[in-house]
Protein backbone atom coordinates (compact mmCIF):
# COMPACT_ATOMS: atom_id res chain seq x y z
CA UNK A 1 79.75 164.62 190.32
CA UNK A 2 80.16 161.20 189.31
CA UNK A 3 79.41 158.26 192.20
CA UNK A 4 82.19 155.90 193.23
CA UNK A 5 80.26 152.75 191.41
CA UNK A 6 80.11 154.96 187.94
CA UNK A 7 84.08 155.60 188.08
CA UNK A 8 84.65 152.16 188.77
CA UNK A 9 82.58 150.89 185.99
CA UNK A 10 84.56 153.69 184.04
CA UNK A 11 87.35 152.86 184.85
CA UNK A 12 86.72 149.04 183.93
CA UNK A 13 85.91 150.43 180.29
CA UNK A 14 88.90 152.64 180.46
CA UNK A 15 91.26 149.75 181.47
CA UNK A 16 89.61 147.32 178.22
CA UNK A 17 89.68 149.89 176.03
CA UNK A 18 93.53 150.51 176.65
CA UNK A 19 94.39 146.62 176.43
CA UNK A 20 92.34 146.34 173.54
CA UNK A 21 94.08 149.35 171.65
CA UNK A 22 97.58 147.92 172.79
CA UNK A 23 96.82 144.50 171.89
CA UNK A 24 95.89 145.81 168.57
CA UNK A 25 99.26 148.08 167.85
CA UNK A 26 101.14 144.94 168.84
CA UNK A 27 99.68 142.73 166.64
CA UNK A 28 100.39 145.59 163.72
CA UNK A 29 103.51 145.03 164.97
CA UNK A 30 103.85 149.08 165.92
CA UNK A 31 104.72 148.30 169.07
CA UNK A 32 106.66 145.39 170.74
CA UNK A 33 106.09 143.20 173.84
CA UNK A 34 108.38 144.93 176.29
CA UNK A 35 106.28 148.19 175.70
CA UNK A 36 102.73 146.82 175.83
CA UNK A 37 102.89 147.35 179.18
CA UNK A 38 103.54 150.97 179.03
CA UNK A 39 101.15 151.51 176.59
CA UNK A 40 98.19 150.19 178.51
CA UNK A 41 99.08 152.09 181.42
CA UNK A 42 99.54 155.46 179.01
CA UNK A 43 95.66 154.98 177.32
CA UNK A 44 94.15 154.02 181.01
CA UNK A 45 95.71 157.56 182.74
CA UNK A 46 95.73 160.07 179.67
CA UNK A 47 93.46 158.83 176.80
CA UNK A 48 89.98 159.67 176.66
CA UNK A 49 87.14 157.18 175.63
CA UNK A 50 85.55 159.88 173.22
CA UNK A 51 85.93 162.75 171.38
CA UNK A 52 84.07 165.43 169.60
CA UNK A 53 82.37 165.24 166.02
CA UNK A 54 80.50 167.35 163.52
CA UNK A 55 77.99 166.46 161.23
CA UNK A 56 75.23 168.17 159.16
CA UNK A 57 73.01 166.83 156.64
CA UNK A 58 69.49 165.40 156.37
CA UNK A 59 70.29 162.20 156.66
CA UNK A 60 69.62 161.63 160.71
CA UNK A 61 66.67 164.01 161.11
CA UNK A 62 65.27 163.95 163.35
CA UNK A 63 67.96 162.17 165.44
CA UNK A 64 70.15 164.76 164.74
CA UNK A 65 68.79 168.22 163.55
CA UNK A 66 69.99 168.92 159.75
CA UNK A 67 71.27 172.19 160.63
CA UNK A 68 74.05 170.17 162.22
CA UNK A 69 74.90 169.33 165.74
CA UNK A 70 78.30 168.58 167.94
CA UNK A 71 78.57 164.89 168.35
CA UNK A 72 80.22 163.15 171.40
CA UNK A 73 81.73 159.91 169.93
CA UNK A 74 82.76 156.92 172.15
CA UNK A 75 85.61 155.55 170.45
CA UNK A 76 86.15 151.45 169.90
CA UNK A 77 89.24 149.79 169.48
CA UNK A 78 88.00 147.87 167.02
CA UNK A 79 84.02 147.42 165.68
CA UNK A 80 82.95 144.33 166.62
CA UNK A 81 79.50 141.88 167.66
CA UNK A 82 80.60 142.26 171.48
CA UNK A 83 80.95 146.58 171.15
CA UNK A 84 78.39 147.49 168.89
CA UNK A 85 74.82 146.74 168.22
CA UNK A 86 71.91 146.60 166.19
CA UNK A 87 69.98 150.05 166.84
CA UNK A 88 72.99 152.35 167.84
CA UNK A 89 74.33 155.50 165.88
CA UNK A 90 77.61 155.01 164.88
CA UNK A 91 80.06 157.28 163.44
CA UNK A 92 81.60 155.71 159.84
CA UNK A 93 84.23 155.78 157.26
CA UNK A 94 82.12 156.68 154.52
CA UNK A 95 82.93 153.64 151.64
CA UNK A 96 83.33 155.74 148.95
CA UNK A 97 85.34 158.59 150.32
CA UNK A 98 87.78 157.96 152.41
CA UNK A 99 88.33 161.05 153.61
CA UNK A 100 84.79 161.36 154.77
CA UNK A 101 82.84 160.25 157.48
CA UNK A 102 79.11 159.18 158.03
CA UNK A 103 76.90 159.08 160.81
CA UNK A 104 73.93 156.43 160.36
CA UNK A 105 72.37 153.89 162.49
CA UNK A 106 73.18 149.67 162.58
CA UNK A 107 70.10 148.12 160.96
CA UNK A 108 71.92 144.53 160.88
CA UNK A 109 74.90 142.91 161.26
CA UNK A 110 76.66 139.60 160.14
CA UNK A 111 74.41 136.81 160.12
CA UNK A 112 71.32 138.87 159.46
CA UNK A 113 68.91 138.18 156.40
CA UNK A 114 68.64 140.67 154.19
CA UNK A 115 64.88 140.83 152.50
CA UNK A 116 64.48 144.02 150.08
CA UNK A 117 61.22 145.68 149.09
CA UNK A 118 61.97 145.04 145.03
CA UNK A 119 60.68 141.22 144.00
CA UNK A 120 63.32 141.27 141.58
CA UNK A 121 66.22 141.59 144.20
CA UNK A 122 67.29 138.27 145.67
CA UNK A 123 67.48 138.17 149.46
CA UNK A 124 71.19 137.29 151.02
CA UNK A 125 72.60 137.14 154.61
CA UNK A 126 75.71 139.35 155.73
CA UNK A 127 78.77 137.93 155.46
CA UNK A 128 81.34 137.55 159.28
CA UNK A 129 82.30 141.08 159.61
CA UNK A 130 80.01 142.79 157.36
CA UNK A 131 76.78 145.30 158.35
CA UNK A 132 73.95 146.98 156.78
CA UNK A 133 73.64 151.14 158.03
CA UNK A 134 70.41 153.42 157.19
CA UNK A 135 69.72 156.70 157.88
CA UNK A 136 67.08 157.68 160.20
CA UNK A 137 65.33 159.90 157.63
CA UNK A 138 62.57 158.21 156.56
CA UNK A 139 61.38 160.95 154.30
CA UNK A 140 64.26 160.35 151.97
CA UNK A 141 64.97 158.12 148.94
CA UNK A 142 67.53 155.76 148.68
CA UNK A 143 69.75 158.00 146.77
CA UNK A 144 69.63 161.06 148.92
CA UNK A 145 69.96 158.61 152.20
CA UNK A 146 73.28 157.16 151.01
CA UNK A 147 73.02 154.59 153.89
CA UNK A 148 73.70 150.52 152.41
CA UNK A 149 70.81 150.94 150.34
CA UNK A 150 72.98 152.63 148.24
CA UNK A 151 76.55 151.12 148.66
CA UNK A 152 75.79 147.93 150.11
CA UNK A 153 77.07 146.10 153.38
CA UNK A 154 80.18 147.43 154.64
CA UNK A 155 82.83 146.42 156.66
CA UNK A 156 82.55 146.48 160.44
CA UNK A 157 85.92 147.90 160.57
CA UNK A 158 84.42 151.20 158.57
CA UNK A 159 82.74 151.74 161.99
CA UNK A 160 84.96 154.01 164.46
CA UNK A 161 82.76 155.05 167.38
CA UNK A 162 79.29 155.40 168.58
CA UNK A 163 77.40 158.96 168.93
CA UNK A 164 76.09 159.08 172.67
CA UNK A 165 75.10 162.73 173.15
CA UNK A 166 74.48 165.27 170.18
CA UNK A 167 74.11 169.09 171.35
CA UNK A 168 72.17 170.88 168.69
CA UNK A 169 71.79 174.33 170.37
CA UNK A 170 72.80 175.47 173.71
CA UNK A 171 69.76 174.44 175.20
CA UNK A 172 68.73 171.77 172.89
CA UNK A 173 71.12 169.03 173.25
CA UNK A 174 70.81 165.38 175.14
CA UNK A 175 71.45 161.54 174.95
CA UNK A 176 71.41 160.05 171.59
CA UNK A 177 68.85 156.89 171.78
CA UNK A 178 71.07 153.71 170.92
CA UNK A 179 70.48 150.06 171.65
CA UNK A 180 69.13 149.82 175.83
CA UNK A 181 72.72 147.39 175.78
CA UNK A 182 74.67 150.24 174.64
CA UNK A 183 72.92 153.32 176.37
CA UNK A 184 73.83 151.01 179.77
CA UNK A 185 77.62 150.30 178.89
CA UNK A 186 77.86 154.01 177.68
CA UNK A 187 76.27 155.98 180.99
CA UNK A 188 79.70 155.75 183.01
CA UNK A 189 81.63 157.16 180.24
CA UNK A 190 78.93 159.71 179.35
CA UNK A 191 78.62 160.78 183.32
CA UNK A 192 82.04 161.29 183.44
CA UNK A 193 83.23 162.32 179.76
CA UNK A 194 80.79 164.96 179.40
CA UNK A 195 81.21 168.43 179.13
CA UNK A 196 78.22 170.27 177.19
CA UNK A 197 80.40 173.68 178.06
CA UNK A 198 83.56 172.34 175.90
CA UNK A 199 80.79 171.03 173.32
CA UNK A 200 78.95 174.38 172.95
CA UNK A 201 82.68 175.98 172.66
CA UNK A 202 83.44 173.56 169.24
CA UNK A 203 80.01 173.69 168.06
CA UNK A 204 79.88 175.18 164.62
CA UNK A 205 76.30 176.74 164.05
C-alpha cells in the first residue's frame, strides 16, 4: 500500500493534471467559466492519470519485446518542455496515419541541433514545439524503424502520454527506463495506478 507522502505527491499530479485539462477545454471554448470549476473537481476524484496500451512490432526491442506487451501510459494534458523529456518512451500519433499510434523514445526536442550521419544532409535545429523520436532498435534501418529518420520532426502535440511500465508476460513485466526526471515525477502515479492483475487481464498474447 501506498505511503501517505506518495498519495500526496499523487494527488498534487492529480490536482495539475485536472486544471491543466480544464484550462485546456476552456480555452477550446468546450466548456465555459462557470463550469471550470466542476470540471477540475470531476478529473481530480474520477479520472485516472493513465491508461492501458498495446503495441507490437520491432521497433522498441528490446525495450519492449516484439511479440508485444501491455503498456501503462501516463496521460499529459498537453506535450510540452516542462512534462516530457529527452530519453522517455512516449506513446504517439503516428504522422502519417492518423488513426495509428507509435511508441518510440524522445531523442531531442526544440532547440536541439540536428547533425545527420550523410555529408550531403545539412544540419538544422528544431523548430518551438517540434521533436525528433527513434526507435530503440538499433538493429534496424531507417526504413523499417519509421522513427523521424523517416518522417522528420514532429509536432509535440503528436505526443499523448508516456509508457511507465510494459508487462510482457505474466512474470516478465516491470518499469519502463525513461529520463531519471520522469521515472521520479512518475513513481507516485505508478505506486498507486498500478495494477499488473488488470494488465495481465487486457494483455493480448
Amino acid at each position: 500500500m501506498a505511503s501517505l507522502s506518495t498519495w500526496c505527491r499523487y494527488i498534487a499530479h492529480k490536482f495539475e493534471y485536472s486544471l491543466s485539462l480544464s484550462y485546456k477545454s476552456y480555452k477550446g471554448g468546450i466548456i465555459n467559466n462557470k463550469e471550470v470549476y466542476d470540471t477540475v473537481w470531476k478529473n481530480l476524484f474520477q479520472g485516472k492519470l493513465t491508461f492501458l496500451h498495446w503495441n507490437k512490432g520491432r521497433e522498441m526491442t528490446p525495450t519492449i519485446g516484439d511479440q508485444g506487451g501491455t503498456l501503462l501510459v501516463r496521460k499529459f494534458p498537453t506535450a510540452d518542455p516542462m512534462r516530457v523529456f529527452v530519453g522517455d518512451v512516449v506513446l504517439l500519433k503516428d504522422p502519417e496515419k492518423s488513426d495509428n499510434f507509435l511508441v518510440r523514445r524522445l531523442a531531442a526536442i526544440e532547440g536541439y541541433e540536428m547533425v545527420s550521419t550523410d555529408e550531403k544532409d545539412d544540419p538544422f535545429v528544431l523548430d518551438k514545439d517540434e521533436c525528433w523520436v527513434l526507435a530503440d532498435n538499433d538493429k534496424l534501418k531507417p526504413k523499417e524503424a519509421n522513427d523521424s529518420r523517416t518522417f522528420g520532426p514532429i509536432a509535440m502535440s503528436n505526443i499523448v502520454g508516456r509508457v511507465i511500465y510494459c508487462l510482457q508476460t505474466a512474470v516478465d513485466h516491470g518499469p519502463v527506463q525513461n529520463s531519471h526526471f520522469s521515472m521520479r515525477k512518475d513513481s507516485p502515479v505508478l505506486e498507486v495506478e498500478l495494477d499488473v492483475e488488470e494488465m495481465a487481464k487486457n494483455h493480448k498474447a
